[in-house]
Protein backbone atom coordinates (compact mmCIF):
# COMPACT_ATOMS: atom_id res chain seq x y z
CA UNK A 1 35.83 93.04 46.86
CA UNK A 2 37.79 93.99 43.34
CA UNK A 3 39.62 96.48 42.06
CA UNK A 4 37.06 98.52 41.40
CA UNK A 5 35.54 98.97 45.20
CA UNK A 6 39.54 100.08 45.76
CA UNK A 7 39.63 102.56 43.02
CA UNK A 8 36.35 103.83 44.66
CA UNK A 9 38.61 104.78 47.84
CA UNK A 10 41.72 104.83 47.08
CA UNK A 11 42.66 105.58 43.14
CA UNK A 12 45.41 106.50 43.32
CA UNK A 13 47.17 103.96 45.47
CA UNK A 14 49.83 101.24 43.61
CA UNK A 15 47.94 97.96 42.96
CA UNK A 16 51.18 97.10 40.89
CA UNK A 17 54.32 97.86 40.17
CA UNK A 18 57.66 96.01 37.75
CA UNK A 19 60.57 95.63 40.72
CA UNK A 20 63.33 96.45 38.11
CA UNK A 21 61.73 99.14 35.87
CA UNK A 22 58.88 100.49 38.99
CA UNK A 23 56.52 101.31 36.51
CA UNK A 24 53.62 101.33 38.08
CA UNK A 25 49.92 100.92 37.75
CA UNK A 26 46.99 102.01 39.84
CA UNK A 27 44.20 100.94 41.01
CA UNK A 28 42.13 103.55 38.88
CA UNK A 29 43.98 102.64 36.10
CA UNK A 30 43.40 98.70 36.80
CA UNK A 31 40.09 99.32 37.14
CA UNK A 32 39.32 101.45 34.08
CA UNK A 33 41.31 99.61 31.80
CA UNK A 34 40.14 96.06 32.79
CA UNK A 35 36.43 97.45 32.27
CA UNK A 36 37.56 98.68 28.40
CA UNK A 37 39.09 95.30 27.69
CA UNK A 38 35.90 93.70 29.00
CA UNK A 39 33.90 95.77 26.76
CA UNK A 40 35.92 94.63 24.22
CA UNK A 41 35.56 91.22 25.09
CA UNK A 42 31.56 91.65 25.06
CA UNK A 43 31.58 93.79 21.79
CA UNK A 44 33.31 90.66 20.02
CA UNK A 45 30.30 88.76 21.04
CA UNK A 46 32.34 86.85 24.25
CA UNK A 47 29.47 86.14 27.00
CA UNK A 48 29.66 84.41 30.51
CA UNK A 49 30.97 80.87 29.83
CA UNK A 50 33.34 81.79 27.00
CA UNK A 51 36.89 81.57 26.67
CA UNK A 52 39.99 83.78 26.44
CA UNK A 53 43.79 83.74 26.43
CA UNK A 54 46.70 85.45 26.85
CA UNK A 55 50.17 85.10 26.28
CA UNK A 56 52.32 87.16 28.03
CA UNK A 57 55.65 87.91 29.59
CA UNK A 58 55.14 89.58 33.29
CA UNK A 59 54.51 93.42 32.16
CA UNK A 60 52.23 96.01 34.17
CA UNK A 61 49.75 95.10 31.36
CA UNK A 62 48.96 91.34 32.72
CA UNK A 63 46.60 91.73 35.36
CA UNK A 64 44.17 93.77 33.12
CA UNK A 65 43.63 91.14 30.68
CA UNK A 66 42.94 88.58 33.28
CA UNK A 67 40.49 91.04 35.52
CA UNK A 68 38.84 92.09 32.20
CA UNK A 69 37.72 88.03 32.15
CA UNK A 70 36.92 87.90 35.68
CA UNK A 71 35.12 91.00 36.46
CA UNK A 72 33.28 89.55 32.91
CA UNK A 73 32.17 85.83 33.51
CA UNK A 74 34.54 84.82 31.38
CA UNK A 75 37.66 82.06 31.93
CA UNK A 76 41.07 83.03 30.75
CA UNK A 77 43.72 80.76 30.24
CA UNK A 78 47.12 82.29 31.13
CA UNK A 79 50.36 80.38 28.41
CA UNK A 80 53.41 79.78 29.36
CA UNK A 81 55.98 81.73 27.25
CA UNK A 82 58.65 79.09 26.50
CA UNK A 83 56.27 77.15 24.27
CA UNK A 84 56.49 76.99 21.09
CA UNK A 85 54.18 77.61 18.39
CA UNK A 86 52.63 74.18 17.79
CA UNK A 87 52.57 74.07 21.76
CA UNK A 88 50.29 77.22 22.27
CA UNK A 89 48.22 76.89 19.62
CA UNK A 90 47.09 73.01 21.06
CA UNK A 91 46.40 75.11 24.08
CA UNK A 92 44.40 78.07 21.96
CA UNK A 93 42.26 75.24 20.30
CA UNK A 94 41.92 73.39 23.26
CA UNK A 95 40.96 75.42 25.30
CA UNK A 96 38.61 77.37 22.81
CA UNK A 97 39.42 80.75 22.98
CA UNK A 98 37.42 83.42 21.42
CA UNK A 99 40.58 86.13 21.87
CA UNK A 100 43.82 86.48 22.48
CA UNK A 101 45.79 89.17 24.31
CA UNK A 102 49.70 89.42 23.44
CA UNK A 103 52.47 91.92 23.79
CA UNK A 104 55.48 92.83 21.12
CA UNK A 105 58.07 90.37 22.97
CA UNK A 106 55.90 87.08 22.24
CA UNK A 107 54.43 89.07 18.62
CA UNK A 108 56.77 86.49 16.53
CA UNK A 109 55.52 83.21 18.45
CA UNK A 110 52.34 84.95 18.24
CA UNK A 111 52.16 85.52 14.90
CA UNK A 112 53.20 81.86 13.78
CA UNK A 113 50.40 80.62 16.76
CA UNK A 114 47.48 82.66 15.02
CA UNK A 115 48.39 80.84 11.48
CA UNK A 116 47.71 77.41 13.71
CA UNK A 117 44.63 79.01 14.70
CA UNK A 118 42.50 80.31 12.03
CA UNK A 119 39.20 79.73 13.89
CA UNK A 120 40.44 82.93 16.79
CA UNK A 121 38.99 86.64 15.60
CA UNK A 122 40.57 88.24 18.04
CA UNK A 123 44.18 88.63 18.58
CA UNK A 124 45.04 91.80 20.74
CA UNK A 125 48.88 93.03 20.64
CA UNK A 126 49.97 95.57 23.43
CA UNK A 127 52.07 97.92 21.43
CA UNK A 128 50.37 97.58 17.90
CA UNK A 129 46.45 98.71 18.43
CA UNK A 130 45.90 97.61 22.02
CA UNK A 131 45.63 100.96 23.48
CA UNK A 132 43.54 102.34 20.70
CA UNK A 133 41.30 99.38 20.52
CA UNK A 134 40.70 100.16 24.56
CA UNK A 135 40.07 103.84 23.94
CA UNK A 136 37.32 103.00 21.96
CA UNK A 137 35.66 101.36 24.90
CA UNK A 138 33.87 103.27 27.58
CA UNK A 139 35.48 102.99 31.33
CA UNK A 140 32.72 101.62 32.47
CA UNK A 141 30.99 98.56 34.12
CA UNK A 142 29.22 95.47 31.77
CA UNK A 143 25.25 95.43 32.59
CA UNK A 144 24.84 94.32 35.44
CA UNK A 145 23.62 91.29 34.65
CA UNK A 146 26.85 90.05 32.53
CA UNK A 147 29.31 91.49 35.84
CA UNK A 148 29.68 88.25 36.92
CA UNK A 149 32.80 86.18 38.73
CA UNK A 150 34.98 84.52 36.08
CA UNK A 151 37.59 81.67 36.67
CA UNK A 152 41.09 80.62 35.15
CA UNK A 153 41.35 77.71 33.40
CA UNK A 154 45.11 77.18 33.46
CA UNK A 155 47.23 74.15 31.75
CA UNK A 156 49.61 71.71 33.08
CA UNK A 157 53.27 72.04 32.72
CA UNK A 158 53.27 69.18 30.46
CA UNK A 159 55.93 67.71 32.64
CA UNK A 160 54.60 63.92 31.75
CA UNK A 161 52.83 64.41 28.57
CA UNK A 162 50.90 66.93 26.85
CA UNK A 163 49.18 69.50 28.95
CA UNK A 164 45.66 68.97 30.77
CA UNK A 165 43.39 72.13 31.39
CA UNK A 166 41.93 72.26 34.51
CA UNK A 167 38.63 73.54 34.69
CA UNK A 168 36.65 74.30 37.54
CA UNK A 169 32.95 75.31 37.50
CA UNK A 170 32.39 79.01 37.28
CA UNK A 171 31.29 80.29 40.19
CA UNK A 172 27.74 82.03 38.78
CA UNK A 173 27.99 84.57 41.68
CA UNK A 174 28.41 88.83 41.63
CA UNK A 175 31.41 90.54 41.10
CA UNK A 176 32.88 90.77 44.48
CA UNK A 177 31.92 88.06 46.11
CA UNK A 178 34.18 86.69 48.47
CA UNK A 179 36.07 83.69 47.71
CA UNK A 180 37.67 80.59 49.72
CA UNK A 181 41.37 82.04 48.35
CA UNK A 182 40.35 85.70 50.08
CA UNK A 183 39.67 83.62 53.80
CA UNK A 184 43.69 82.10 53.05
CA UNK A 185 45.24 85.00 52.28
CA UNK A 186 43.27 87.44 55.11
CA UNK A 187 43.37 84.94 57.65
CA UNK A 188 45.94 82.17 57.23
CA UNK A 189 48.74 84.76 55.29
CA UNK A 190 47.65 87.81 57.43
CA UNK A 191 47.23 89.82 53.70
CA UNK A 192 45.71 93.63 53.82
CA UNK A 193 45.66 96.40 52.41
CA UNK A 194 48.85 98.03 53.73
CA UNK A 195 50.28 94.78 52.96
CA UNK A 196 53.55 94.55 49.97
CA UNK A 197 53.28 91.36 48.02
CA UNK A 198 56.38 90.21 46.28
CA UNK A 199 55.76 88.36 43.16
CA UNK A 200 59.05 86.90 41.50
CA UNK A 201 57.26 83.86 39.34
CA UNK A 202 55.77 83.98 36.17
CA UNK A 203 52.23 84.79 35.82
CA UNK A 204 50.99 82.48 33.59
CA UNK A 205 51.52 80.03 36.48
CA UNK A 206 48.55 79.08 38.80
CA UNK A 207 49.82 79.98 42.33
CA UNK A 208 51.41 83.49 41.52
CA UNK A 209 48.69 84.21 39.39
CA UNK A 210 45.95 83.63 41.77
CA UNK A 211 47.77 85.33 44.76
CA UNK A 212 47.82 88.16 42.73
CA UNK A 213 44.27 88.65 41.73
CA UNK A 214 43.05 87.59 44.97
CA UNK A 215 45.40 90.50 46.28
CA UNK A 216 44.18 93.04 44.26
CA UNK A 217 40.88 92.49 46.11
CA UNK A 218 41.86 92.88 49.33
CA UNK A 219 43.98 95.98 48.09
CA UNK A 220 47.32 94.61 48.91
CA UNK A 221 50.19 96.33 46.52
CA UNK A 222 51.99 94.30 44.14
CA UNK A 223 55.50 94.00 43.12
CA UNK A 224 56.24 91.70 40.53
CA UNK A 225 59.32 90.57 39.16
CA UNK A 226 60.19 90.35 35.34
CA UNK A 227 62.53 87.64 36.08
CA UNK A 228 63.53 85.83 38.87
CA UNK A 229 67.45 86.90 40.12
CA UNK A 230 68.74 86.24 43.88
CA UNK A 231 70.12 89.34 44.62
CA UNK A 232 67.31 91.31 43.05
CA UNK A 233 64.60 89.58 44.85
CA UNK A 234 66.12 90.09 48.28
CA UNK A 235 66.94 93.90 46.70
CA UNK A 236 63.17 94.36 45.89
CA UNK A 237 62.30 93.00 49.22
CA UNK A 238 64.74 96.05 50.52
CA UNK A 239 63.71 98.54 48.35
CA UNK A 240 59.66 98.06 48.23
CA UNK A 241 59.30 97.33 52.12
CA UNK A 242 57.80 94.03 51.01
CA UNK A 243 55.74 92.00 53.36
CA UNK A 244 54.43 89.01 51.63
CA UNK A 245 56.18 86.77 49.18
CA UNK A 246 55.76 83.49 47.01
CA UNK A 247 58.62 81.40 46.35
CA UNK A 248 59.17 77.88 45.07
CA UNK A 249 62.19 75.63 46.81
CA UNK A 250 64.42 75.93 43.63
CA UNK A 251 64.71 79.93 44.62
CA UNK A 252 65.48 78.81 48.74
CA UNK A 253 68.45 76.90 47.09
CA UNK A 254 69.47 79.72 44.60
CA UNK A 255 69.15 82.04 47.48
CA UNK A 256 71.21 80.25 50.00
CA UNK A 257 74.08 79.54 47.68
CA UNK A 258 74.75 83.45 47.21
CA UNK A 259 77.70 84.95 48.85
CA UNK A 260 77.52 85.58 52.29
CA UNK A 261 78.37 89.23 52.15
CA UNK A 262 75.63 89.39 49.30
CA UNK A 263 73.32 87.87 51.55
CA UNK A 264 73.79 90.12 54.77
CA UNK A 265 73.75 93.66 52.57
CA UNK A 266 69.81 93.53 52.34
CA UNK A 267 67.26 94.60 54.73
CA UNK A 268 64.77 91.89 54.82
CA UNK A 269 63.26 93.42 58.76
CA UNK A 270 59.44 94.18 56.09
CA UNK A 271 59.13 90.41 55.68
CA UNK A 272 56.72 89.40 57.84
CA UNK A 273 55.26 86.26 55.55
CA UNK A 274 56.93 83.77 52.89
CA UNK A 275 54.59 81.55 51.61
CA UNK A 276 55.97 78.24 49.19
CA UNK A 277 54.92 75.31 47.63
CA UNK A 278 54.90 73.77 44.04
CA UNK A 279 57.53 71.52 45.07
CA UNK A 280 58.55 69.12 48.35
CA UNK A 281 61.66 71.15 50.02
CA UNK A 282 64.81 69.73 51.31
CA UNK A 283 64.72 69.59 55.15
CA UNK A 284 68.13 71.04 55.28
CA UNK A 285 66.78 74.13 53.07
CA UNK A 286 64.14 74.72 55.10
CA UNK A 287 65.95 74.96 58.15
CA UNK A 288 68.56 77.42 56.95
CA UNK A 289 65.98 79.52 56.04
CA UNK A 290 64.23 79.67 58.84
CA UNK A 291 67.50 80.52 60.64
CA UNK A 292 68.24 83.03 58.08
CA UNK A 293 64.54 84.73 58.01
CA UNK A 294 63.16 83.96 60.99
CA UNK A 295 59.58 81.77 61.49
CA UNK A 296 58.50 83.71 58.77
CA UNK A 297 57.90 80.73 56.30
CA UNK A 298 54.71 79.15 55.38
CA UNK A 299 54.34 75.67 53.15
CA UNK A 300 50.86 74.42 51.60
CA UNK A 301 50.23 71.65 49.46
CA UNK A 302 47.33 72.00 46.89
CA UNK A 303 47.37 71.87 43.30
CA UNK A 304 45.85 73.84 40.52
CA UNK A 305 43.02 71.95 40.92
CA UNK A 306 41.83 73.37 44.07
CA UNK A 307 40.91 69.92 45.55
CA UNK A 308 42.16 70.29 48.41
CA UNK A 309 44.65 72.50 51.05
CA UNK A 310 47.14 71.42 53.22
CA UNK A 311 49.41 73.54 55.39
CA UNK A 312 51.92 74.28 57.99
CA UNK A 313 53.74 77.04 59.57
CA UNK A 314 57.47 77.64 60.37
CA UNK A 315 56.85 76.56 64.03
CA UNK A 316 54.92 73.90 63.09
CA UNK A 317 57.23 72.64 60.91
CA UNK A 318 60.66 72.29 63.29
CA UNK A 319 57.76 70.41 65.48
CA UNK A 320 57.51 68.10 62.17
CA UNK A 321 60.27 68.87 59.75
CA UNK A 322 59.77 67.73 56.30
CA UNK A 323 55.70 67.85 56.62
CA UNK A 324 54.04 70.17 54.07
CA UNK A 325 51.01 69.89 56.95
CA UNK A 326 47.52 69.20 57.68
CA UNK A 327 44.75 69.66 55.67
CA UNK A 328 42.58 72.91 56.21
CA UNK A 329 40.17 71.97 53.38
CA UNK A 330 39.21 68.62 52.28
CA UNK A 331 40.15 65.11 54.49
CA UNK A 332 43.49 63.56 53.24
CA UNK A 333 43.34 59.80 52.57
CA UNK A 334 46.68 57.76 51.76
CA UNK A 335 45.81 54.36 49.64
CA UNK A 336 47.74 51.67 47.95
CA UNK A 337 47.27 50.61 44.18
CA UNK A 338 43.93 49.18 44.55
CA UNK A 339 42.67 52.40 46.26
CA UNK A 340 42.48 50.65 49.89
CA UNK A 341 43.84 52.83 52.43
CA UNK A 342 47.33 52.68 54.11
CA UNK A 343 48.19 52.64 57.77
CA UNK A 344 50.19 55.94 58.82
CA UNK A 345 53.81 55.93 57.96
CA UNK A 346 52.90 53.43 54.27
CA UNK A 347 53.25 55.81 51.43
CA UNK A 348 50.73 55.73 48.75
CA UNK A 349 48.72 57.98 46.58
CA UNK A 350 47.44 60.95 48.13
CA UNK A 351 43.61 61.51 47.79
CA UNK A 352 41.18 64.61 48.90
CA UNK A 353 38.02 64.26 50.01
CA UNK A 354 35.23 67.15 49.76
CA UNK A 355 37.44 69.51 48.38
CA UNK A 356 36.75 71.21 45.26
CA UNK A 357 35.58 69.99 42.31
CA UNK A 358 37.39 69.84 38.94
CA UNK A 359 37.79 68.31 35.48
CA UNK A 360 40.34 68.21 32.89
CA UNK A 361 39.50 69.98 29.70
CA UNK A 362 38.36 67.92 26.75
CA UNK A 363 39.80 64.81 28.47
CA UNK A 364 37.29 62.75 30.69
CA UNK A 365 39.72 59.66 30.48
CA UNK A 366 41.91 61.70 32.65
CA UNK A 367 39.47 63.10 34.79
CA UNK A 368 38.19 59.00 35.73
CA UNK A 369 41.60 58.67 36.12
CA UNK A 370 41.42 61.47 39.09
CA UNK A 371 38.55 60.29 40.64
CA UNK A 372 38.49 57.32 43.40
CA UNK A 373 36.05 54.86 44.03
CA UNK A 374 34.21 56.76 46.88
CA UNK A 375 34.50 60.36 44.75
CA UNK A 376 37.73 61.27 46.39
CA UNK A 377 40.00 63.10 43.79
CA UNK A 378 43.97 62.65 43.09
CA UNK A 379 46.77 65.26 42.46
CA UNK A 380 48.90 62.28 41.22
CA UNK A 381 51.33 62.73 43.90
CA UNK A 382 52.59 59.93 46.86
CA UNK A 383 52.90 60.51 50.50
CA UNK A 384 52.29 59.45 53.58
CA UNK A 385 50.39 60.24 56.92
CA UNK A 386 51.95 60.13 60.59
CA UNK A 387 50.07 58.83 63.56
CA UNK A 388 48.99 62.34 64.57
CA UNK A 389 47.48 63.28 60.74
CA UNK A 390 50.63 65.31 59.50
CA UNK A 391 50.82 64.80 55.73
CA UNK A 392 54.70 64.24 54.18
CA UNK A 393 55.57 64.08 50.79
CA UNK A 394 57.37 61.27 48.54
CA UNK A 395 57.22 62.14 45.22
CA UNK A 396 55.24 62.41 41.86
CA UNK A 397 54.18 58.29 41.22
CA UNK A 398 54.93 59.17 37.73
CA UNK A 399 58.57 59.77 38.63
CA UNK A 400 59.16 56.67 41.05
CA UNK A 401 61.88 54.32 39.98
CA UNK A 402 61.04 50.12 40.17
CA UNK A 403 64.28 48.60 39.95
CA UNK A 404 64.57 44.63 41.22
CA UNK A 405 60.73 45.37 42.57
CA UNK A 406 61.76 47.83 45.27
CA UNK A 407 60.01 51.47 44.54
CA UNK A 408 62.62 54.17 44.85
CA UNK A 409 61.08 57.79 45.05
CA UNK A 410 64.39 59.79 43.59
CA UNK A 411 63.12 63.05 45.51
CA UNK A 412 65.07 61.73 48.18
CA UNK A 413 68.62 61.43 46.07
CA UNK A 414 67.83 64.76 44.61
CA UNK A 415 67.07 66.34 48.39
CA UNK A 416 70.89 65.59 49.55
CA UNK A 417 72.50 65.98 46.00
CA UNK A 418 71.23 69.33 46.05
CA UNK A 419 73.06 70.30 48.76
CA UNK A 420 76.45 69.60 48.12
CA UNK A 421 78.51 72.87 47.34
CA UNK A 422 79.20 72.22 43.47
CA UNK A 423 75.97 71.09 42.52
CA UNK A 424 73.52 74.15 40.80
CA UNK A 425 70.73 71.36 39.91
CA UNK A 426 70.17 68.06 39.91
CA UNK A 427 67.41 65.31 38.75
CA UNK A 428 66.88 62.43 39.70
CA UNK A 429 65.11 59.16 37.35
CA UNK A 430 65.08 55.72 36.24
CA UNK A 431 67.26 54.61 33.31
CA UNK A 432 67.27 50.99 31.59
CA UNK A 433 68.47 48.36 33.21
CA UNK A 434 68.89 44.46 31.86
CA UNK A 435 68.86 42.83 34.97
CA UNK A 436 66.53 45.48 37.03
CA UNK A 437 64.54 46.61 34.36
CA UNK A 438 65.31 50.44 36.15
CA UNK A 439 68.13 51.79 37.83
CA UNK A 440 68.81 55.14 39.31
CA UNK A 441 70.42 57.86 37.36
CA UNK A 442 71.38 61.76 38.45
CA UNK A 443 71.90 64.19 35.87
CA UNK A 444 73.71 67.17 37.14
CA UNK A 445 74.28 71.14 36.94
CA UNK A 446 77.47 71.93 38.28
CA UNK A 447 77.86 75.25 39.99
CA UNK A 448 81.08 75.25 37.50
CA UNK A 449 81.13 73.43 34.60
CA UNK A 450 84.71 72.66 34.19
CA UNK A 451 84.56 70.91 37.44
CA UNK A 452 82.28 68.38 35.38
CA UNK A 453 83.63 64.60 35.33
CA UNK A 454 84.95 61.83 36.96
CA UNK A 455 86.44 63.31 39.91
CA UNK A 456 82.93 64.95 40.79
CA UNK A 457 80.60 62.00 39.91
CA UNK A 458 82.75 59.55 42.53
CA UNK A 459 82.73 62.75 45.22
CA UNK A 460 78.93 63.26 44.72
CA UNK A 461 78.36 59.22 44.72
CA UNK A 462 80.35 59.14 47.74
CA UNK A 463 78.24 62.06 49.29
CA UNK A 464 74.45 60.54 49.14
CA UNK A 465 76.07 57.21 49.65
CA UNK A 466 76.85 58.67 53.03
CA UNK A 467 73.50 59.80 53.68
CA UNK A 468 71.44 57.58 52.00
CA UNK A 469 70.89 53.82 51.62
CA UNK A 470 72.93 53.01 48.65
CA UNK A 471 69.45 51.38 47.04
CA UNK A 472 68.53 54.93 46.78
CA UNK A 473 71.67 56.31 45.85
CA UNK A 474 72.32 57.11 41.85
CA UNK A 475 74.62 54.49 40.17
CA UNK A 476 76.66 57.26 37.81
CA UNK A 477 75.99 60.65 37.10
CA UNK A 478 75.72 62.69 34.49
CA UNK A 479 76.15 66.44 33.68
CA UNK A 480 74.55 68.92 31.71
CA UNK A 481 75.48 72.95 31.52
CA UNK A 482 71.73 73.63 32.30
CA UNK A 483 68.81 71.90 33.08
CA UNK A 484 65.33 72.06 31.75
CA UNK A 485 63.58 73.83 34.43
CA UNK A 486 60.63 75.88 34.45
CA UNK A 487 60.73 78.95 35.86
CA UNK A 488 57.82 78.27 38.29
CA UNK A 489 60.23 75.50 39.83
CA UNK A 490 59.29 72.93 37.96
CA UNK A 491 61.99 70.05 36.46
CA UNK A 492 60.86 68.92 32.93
CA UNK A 493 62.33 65.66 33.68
CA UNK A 494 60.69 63.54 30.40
CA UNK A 495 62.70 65.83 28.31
CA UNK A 496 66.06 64.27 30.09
CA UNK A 497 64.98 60.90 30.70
CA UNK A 498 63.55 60.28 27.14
CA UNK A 499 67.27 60.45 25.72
CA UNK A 500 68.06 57.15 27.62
CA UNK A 501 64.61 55.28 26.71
CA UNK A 502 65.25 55.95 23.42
CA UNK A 503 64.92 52.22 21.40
CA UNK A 504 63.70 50.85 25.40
CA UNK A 505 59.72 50.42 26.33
CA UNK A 506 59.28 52.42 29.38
CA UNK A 507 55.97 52.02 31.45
CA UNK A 508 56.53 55.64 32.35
CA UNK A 509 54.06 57.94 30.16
């Protein structure tokens, strides 16, 4: 399935609408303008293989550009739009674009990006030639010989270093052809086409992204957020009749710490399935969730490299809280540092075997890197198994804290910090220490920021000392109006901890 078999049947129906503003776009309209921008896309020579971009915030516009790749044989590589110029055009070069589609609100970062980039012909602006430059094209299909699947080929966050594209092998088959992402959604999710998918996260982000297109196969309608807000996602939920959602664990938190009353004024009886990953979520979240929504939640662990899939349901879950699941594709193996494998309960890097296969973009020292021994690949992320195969997470091994010899994964601080009442955000790392060589710091959004100081760095000390061995527990805290969060959930921690390695040799890249 694709758009276009929906626009056969149903043209006029929604395949996605802006929550705040409700414009809308159909799936006629999908389909005919994806088809023009893919017969741009051909006229300026771009064949099966080749390369596109776009960098854009969430408009009604975004889905075109990326359908106009896939329905094309092309790969498109979705930017993030708090990068900077210098950033996106590494990821332009890199990733070797032939176009790039923009829209007026990113036109200045744009503009300074195509300077970096003299070797890209193509720069499309929604709002300044875009629509003429479609009208141009006829609404219809490529030969059919050049109609053929496409892939993304998204970029890391750059959370530990510069970002790595991740490029899977095209898939060389027919428009239309079912994919492992449609069986998840129709069969795990329970997706349709009468179904209301709620999108709040930015689309330049693999797991919103993908959800989406593979939605707009099945003929699911979309709702997609400009911006994430609390009260207007569990408004849009209200007002749309949603169904479906994707959230990350930073928006559970956000969520739970509005206002009672603000909380009970929405209907939330459409939700029948919340789906979240991206991060490890605090058991204590979780749970008042699930007593807030009902068994309605759904975790998975994967990564944008498709190794692997690992999931659980809500019932599941209370049977195992704090699992992220089982694996449903690929075999799960735990190992220590020399890649021998770990007893259940021993945390150690997490490895997938016969999942899918991957590599990272113009960087094969990080694709070895990936790979074990006997061809398993690696996410980069620690864990461990039980006895009965349930998978739970630690923490990123990039982010674990050696202080005295004894490994301290700071998910675990940050998991009960989080849910005191005056904390917004908190992270979690390893600073210099003489004597250690690490010890264990917190930096800290307050809910208030005049509450900030001494009197709330001994309460919250006292609070994970209470839950938590001390080892574990932060020495001092800092606090910071805002921290350097994604907006898909993710914590930019390098940009925090760097300030206090400055003039120190860290083994952490």
């Amino acid at each position: 399935m694709h758009p276009g078999a929906i626009a056969a049947s149903q043209p006029g129906k929604a395949a996605c609408t802006m929550a705040a503003s409700g414009e809308t776009v159909t799936y006629q309209e999908l389909d005919e303008r994806s088809a023009r921008l893919a017969g741009l896309f051909w006229e300026e020579g771009a064949r099966t293989g080749d390369f596109v971009a776009i960098l854009m915030e969430n408009n009604a516009h975004y889905l075109e550009a990326c359908w106009a790749a896939q329905r094309s044989g092309l790969y498109y590589t979705a930017i993030s739009t708090r990068l900077s110029p210098p950033e996106v055009a590494y990821i332009v070069t890199d990733s070797g674009a032939r176009a790039v589609v923009t829209s007026q609100a990113m036109a200045g970062v744009a503009a300074r990006t195509r300077e970096l980039c003299p070797e890209v012909r193509t720069w499309l602006v929604l709002g300044e030639g875009y629509e003429e430059a479609l009208t141009r094209q006829p609404a219809r299909p490529l030969p059919s010989s050049a109609q053929v699947e496409g892939a993304d080929l998204l970029y890391s966050s750059g959370t530990t270093g510069r970002p790595k594209g991740i490029r899977r092998p095209l898939p060389g088959q027919p428009l239309g052809t079912p994919t492992p992402l449609h069986l998840l959604l129709t069969g795990l999710y329970g997706f349709s086409d009468a179904s209301v998918f709620l999108s709040p996260a930015p689309l330049y982000h693999a797991a919103p992204l993908r959800f989406c297109m593979e939605a707009t196969r099945i003929g699911t309608s979309l709702v997609v957020m400009e911006h994430f807000d609390p009260e207007a996602f569990l408004a849009a939920i209200e007002r749309y009749r949603v169904t479906h959602t994707q959230v990350v664990p930073t928006m559970f938190v956000r969520l739970l710490k509005l206002d009672p009353a603000i909380r009970s004024r929405y209907d939330l009886s459409s939700l029948r399935c919340c789906i979240h990953a991206a991060a490890p979520c605090p058991v204590p979240v979780k749970r008042q969730m699930i007593e807030w929504w009902g068994p309605v939640l759904h975790e998975y662990y994967a990564g944008t490299e498709a190794n692997g899939f690992v999931a659980i349901d809500s019932e599941q879950w209370l049977a195992h809280p704090g699992s992220v699941g089982r694996p449903l594709a690929g075999v799960v193996h735990v190992t220590d540092d020399d890649g021998r494998e770990l007893p259940p309960g021993r945390p150690g890097t997490i490895w997938f075997e016969g999942g899918g296969q991957f590599e990272y973009h113009h960087d094969p020292a990080a694709t070895a890197a990936s790979r074990h021994p006997a061809g398993w690949t690696t996410l980069g992320d620690v864990g461990y198994l039980d006895e009965d195969g349930w998978l739970y997470l630690t923490d990123r091994r990039a982010f674990m804290i050696i202080s005295g010899g004894v490994n301290i994964y700071p998910q675990e601080a940050e998991n009960v910090l989080i849910m005191h009442p005056q904390v917004e955000d908190v992270a979690v790392f390893g600073v210099p220490n003489e004597d250690y060589g690490e010890e264990v710091k917190a930096v800290v959004q307050p809910r208030d920021m005049a509450l900030a100081g001494p009197d709330l760095e001994a309460e919250l000390l006292a609070w994970c000392r209470s839950r938590l061995s001390p080892l574990k527990c932060p020495r001092s805290v800092d606090f910071e109006a805002e921290l350097p969060r994604h907006p898909t959930g993710k914590l930019y921690k390098r940009l925090l901890r760097d300030r206090y390695w400055a003039g120190h040799q860290t083994r952490i890249v």
